[in-house]
C-alpha atoms as a PDB file:
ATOM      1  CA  UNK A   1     -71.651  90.730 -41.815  1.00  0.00           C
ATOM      2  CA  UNK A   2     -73.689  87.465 -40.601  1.00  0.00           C
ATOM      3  CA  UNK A   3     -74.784  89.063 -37.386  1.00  0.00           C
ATOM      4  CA  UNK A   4     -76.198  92.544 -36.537  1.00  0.00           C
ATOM      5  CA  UNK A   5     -77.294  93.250 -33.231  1.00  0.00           C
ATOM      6  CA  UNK A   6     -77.630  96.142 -30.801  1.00  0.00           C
ATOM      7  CA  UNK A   7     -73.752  97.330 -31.206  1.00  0.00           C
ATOM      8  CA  UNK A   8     -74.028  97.133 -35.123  1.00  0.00           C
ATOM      9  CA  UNK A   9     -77.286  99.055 -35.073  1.00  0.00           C
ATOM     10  CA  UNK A  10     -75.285 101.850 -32.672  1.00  0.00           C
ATOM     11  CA  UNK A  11     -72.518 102.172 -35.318  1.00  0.00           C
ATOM     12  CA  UNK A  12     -75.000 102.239 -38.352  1.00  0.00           C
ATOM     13  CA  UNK A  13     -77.136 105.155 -36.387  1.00  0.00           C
ATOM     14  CA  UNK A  14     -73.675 106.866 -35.607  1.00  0.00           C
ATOM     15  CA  UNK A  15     -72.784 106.620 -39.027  1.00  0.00           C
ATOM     16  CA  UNK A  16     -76.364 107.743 -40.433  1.00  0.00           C
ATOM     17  CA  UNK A  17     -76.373 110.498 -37.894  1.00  0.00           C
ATOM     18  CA  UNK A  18     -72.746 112.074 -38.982  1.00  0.00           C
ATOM     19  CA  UNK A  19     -73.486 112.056 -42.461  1.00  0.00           C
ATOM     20  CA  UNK A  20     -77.328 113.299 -41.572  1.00  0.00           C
ATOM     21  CA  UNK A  21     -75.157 116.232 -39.533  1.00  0.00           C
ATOM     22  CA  UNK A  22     -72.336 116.991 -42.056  1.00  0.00           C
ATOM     23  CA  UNK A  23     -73.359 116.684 -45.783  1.00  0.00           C
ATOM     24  CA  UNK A  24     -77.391 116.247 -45.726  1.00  0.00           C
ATOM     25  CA  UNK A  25     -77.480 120.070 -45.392  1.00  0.00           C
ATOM     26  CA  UNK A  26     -75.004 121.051 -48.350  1.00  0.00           C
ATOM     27  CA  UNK A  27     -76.964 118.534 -50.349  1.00  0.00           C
ATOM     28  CA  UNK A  28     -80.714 118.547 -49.307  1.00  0.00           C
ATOM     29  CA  UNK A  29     -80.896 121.986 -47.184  1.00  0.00           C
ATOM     30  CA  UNK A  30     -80.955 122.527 -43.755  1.00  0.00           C
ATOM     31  CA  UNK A  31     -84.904 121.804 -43.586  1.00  0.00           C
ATOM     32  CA  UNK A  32     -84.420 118.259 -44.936  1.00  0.00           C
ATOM     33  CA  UNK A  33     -81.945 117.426 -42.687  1.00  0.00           C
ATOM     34  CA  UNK A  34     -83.226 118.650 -39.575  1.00  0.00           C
ATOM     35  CA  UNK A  35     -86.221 116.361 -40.058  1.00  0.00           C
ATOM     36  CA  UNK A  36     -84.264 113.621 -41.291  1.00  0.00           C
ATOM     37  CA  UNK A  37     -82.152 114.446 -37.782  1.00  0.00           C
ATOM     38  CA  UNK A  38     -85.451 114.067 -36.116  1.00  0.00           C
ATOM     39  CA  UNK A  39     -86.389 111.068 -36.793  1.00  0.00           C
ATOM     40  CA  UNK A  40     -83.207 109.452 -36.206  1.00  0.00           C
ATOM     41  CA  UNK A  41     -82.697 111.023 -33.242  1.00  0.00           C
ATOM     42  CA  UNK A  42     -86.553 110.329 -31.765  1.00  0.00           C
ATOM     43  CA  UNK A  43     -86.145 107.234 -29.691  1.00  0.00           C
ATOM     44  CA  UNK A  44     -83.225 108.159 -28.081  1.00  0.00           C
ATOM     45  CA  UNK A  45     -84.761 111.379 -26.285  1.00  0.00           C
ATOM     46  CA  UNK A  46     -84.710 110.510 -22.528  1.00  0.00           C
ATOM     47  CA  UNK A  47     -87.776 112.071 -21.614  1.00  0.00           C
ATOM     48  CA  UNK A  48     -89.532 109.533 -22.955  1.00  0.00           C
ATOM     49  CA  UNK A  49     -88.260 106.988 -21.320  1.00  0.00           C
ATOM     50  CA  UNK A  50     -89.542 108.354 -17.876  1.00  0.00           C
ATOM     51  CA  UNK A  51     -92.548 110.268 -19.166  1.00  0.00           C
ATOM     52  CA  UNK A  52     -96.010 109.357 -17.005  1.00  0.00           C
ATOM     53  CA  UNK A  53     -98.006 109.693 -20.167  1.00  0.00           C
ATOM     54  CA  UNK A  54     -97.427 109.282 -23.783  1.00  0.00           C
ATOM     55  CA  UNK A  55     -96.216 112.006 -25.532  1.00  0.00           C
ATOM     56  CA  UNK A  56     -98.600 112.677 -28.858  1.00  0.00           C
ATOM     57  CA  UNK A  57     -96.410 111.298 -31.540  1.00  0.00           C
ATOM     58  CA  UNK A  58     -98.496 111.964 -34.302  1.00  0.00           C
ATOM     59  CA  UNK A  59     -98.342 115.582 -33.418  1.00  0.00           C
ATOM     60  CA  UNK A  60     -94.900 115.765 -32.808  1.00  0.00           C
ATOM     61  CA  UNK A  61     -94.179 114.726 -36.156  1.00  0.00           C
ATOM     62  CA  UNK A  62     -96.397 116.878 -37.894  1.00  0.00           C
ATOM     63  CA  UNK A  63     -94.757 119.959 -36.611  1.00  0.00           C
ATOM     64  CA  UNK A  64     -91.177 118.771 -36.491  1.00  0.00           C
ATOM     65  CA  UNK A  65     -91.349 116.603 -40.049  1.00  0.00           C
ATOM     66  CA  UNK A  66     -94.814 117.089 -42.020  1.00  0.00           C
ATOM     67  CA  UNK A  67     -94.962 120.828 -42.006  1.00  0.00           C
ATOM     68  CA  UNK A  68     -91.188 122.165 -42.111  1.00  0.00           C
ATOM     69  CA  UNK A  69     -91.143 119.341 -45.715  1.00  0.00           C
ATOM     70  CA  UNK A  70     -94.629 120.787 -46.700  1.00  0.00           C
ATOM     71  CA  UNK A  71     -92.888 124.007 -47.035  1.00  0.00           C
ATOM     72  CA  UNK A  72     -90.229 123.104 -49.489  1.00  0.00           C
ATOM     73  CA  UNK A  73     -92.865 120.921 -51.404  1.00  0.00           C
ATOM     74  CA  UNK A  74     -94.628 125.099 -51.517  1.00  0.00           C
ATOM     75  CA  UNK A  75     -91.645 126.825 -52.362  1.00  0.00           C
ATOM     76  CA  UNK A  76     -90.410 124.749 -55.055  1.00  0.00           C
ATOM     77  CA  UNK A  77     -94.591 124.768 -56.652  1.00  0.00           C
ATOM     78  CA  UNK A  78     -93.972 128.356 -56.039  1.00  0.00           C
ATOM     79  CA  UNK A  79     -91.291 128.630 -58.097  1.00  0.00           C
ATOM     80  CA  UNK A  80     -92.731 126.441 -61.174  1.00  0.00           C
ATOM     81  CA  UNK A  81     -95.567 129.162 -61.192  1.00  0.00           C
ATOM     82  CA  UNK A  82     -92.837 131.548 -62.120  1.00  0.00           C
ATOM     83  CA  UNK A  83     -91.644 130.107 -64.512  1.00  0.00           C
ATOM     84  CA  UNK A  84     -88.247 128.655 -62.426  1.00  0.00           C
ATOM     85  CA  UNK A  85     -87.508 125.398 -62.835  1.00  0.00           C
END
């Protein structure tokens, strides 16, 4: 490819986004890919395109990525306390 511009970037994100949406699940759990789904989806949500003031991004990450991946980093040190690997 010697150029990549906005309608190479589209079919990339489509591309990320149906495999995010039909095997990240089976492989990584639906937790992982929900926040992976997130992200990708983020800049595309149209309320903030007309939004009067800034939405709190850092916050919005936290609870929709941070915390739902903190939990399987807790479940699987759960599990090495019991002796599960």
């Amino acid at each position: 490819m010697k150029t990549f511009h906005s309608s190479e970037a589209r079919v990339l994100k489509d591309r990320a986004l149906y495999t995010v949406d039909n095997d990240l699940p089976f492989r990584m759990g639906f937790v992982y890919a929900k926040a992976t789904m997130w992200c990708l989806e983020y800049a595309d949500r149209p309320e903030l395109n007309d939004c009067e003031e800034l939405p709190n991004n850092a916050l919005e990450f936290f609870n929709n990525v941070a915390e739902p991946l903190s939990s399987l980093s807790t479940a699987h040190a759960d599990r090495r306390l019991l002796g599960d690997s």
